[in-house]
N, C-alpha and C. Protein backbone atom coordinates (compact mmCIF):
# COMPACT_ATOMS: atom_id res chain seq x y z
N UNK A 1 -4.89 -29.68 -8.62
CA UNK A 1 -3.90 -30.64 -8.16
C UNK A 1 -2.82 -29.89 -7.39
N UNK A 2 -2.10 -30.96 -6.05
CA UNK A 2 -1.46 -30.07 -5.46
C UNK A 2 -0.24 -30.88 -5.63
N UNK A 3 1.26 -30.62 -5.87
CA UNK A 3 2.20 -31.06 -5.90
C UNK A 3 2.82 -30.77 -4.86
N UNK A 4 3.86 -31.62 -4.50
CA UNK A 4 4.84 -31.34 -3.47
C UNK A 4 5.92 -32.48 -3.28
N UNK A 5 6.94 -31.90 -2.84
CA UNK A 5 8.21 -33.03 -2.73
C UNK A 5 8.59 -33.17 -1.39
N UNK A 6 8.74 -34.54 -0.65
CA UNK A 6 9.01 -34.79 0.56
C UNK A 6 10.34 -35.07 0.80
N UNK A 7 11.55 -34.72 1.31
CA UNK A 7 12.76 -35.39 1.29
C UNK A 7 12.32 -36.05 2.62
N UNK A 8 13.35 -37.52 2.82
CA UNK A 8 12.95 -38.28 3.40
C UNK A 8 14.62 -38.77 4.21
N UNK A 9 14.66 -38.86 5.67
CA UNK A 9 16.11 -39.33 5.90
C UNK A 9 15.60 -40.67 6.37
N UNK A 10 16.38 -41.51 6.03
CA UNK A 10 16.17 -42.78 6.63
C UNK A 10 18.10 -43.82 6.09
N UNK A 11 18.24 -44.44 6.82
CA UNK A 11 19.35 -45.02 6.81
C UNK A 11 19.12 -46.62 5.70
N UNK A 12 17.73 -46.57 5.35
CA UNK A 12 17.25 -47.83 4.96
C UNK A 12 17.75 -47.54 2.93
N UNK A 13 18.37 -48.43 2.87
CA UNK A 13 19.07 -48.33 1.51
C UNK A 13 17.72 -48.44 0.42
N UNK A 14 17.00 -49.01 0.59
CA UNK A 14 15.65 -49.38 -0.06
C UNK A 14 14.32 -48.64 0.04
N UNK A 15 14.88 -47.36 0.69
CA UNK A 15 13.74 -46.13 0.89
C UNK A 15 12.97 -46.29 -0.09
N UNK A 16 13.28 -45.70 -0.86
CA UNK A 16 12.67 -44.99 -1.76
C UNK A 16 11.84 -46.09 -2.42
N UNK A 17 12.29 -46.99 -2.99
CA UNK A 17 11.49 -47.81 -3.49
C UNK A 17 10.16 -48.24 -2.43
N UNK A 18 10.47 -48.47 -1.18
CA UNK A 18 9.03 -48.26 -0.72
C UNK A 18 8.13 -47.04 -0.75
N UNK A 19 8.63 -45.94 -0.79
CA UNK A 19 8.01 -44.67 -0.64
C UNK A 19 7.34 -44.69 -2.08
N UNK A 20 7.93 -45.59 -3.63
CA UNK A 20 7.44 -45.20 -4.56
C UNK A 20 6.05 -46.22 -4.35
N UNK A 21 5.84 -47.09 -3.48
CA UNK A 21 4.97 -48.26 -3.56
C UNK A 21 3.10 -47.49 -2.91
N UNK A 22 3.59 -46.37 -2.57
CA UNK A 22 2.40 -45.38 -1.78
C UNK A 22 1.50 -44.75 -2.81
N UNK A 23 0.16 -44.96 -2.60
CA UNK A 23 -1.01 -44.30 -3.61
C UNK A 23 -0.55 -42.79 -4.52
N UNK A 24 -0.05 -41.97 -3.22
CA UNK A 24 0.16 -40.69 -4.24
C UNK A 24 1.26 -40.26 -4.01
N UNK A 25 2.10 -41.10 -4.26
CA UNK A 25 3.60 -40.82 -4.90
C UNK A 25 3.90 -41.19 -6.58
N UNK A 26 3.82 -40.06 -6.76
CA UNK A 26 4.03 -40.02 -8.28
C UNK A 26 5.93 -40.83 -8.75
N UNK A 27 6.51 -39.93 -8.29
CA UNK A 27 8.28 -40.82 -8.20
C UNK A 27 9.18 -40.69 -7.26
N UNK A 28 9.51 -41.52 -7.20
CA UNK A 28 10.85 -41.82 -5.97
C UNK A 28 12.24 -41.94 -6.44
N UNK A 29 12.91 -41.62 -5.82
CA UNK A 29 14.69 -42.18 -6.35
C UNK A 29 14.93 -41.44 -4.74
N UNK A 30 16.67 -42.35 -4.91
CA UNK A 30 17.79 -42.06 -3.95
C UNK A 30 18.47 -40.85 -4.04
N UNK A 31 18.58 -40.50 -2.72
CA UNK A 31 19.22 -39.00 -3.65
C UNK A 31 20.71 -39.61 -2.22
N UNK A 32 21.89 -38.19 -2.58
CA UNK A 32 22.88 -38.16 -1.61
C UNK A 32 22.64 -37.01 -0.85
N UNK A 33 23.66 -36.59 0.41
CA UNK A 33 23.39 -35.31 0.89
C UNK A 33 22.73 -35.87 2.11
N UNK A 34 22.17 -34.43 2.70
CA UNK A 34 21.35 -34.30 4.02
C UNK A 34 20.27 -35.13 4.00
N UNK A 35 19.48 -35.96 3.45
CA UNK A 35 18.63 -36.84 2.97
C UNK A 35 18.44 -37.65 2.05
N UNK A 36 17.73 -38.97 1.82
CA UNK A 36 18.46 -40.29 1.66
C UNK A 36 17.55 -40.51 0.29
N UNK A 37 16.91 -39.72 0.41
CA UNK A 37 15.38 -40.37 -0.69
C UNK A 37 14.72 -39.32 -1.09
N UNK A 38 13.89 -38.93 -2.12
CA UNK A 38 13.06 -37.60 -1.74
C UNK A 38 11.67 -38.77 -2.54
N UNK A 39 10.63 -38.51 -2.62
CA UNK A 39 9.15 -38.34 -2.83
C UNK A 39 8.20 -37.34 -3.47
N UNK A 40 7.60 -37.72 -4.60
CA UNK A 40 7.23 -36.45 -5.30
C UNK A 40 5.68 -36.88 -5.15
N UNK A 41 4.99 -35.89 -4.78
CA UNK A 41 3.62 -36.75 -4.60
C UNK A 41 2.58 -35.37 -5.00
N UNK A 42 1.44 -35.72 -5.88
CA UNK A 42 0.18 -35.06 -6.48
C UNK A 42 -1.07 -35.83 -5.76
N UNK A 43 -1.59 -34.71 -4.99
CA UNK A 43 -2.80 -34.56 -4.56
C UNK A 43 -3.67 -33.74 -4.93
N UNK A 44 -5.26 -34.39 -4.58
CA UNK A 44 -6.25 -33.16 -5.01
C UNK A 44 -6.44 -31.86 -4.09
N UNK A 45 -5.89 -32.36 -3.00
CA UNK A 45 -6.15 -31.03 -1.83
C UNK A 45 -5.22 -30.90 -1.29
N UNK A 46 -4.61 -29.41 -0.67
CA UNK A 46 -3.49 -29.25 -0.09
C UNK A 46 -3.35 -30.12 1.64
N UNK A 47 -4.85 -30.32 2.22
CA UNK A 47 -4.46 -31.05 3.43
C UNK A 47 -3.98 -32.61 2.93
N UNK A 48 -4.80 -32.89 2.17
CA UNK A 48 -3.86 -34.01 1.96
C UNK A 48 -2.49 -34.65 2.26
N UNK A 49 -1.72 -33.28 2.20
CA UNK A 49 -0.03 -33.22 1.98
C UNK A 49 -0.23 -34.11 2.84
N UNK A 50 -0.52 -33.70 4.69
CA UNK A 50 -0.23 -34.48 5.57
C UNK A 50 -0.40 -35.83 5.92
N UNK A 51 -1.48 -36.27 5.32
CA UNK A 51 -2.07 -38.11 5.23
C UNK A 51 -1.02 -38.60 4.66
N UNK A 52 -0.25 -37.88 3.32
CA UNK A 52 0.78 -39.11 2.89
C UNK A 52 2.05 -38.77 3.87
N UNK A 53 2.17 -37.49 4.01
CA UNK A 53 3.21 -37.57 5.04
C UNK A 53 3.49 -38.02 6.25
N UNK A 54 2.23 -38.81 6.98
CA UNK A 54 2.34 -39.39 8.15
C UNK A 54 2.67 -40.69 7.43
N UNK A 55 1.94 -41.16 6.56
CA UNK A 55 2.31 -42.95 6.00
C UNK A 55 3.16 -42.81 5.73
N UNK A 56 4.55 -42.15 4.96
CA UNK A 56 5.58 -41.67 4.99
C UNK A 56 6.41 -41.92 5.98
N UNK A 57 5.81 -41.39 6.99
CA UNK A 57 6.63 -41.45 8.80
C UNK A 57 6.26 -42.44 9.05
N UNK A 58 5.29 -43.61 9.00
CA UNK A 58 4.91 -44.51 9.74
C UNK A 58 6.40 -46.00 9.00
N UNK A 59 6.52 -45.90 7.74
CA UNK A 59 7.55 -46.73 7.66
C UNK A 59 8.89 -46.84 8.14
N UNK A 60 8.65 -48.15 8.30
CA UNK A 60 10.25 -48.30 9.36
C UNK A 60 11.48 -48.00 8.72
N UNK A 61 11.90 -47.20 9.83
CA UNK A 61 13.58 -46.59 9.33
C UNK A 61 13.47 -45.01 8.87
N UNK A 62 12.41 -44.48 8.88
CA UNK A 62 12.47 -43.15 8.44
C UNK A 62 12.59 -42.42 10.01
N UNK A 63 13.47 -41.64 9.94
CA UNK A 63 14.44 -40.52 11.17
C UNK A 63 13.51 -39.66 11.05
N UNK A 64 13.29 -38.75 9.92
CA UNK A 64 12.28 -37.39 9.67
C UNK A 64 11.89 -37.05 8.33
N UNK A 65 11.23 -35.99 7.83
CA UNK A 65 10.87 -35.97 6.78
C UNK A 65 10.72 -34.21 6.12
N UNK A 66 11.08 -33.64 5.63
CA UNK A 66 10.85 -32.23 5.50
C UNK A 66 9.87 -32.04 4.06
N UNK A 67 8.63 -31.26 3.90
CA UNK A 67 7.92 -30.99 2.69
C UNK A 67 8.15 -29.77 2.35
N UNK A 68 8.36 -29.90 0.87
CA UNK A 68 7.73 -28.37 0.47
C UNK A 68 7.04 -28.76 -0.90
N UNK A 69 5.96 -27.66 -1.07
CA UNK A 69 4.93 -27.39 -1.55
C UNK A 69 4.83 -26.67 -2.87
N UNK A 70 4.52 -27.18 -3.89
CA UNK A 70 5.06 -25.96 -5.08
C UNK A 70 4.07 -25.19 -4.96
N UNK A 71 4.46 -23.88 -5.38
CA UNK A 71 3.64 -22.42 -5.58
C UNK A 71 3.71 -22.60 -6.83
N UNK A 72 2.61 -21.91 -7.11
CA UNK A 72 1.84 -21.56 -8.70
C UNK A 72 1.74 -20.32 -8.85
């Protein structure tokens, strides 16, 4: 399993709760700061990361998105 956390900027007050509505997003909440939302998401393969991170980008109101990847 591959973990990783997406922070997410978007101006949309209700981020996150859509981001938690996505197959492999494990949890969502609001955060403050340089980004609005973050995304915690478990996959079986590291390419993966990118499939949820484009559906990620494809919802409306998201500006950009930065990942990182936990090391083991």
């Amino acid at each position: 399993m591959v973990r990783a956390i997406i922070l997410v900027k978007s101006p949309k007050k209700l981020i996150s709760v859509k981001l938690g509505k996505l197959a492999d997003v494990e949890n969502s909440f609001p955060t403050s700061g340089q980004f609005d939302a973050v995304a915690i998401i478990d996959v079986k393969e590291l390419s993966e990361i990118k499939d949820v991170t484009n559906q990620i980008q494809k919802i409306n109101g998201v500006e950009r998105t930065e990942t990182m990847v936990e090391v083991q």
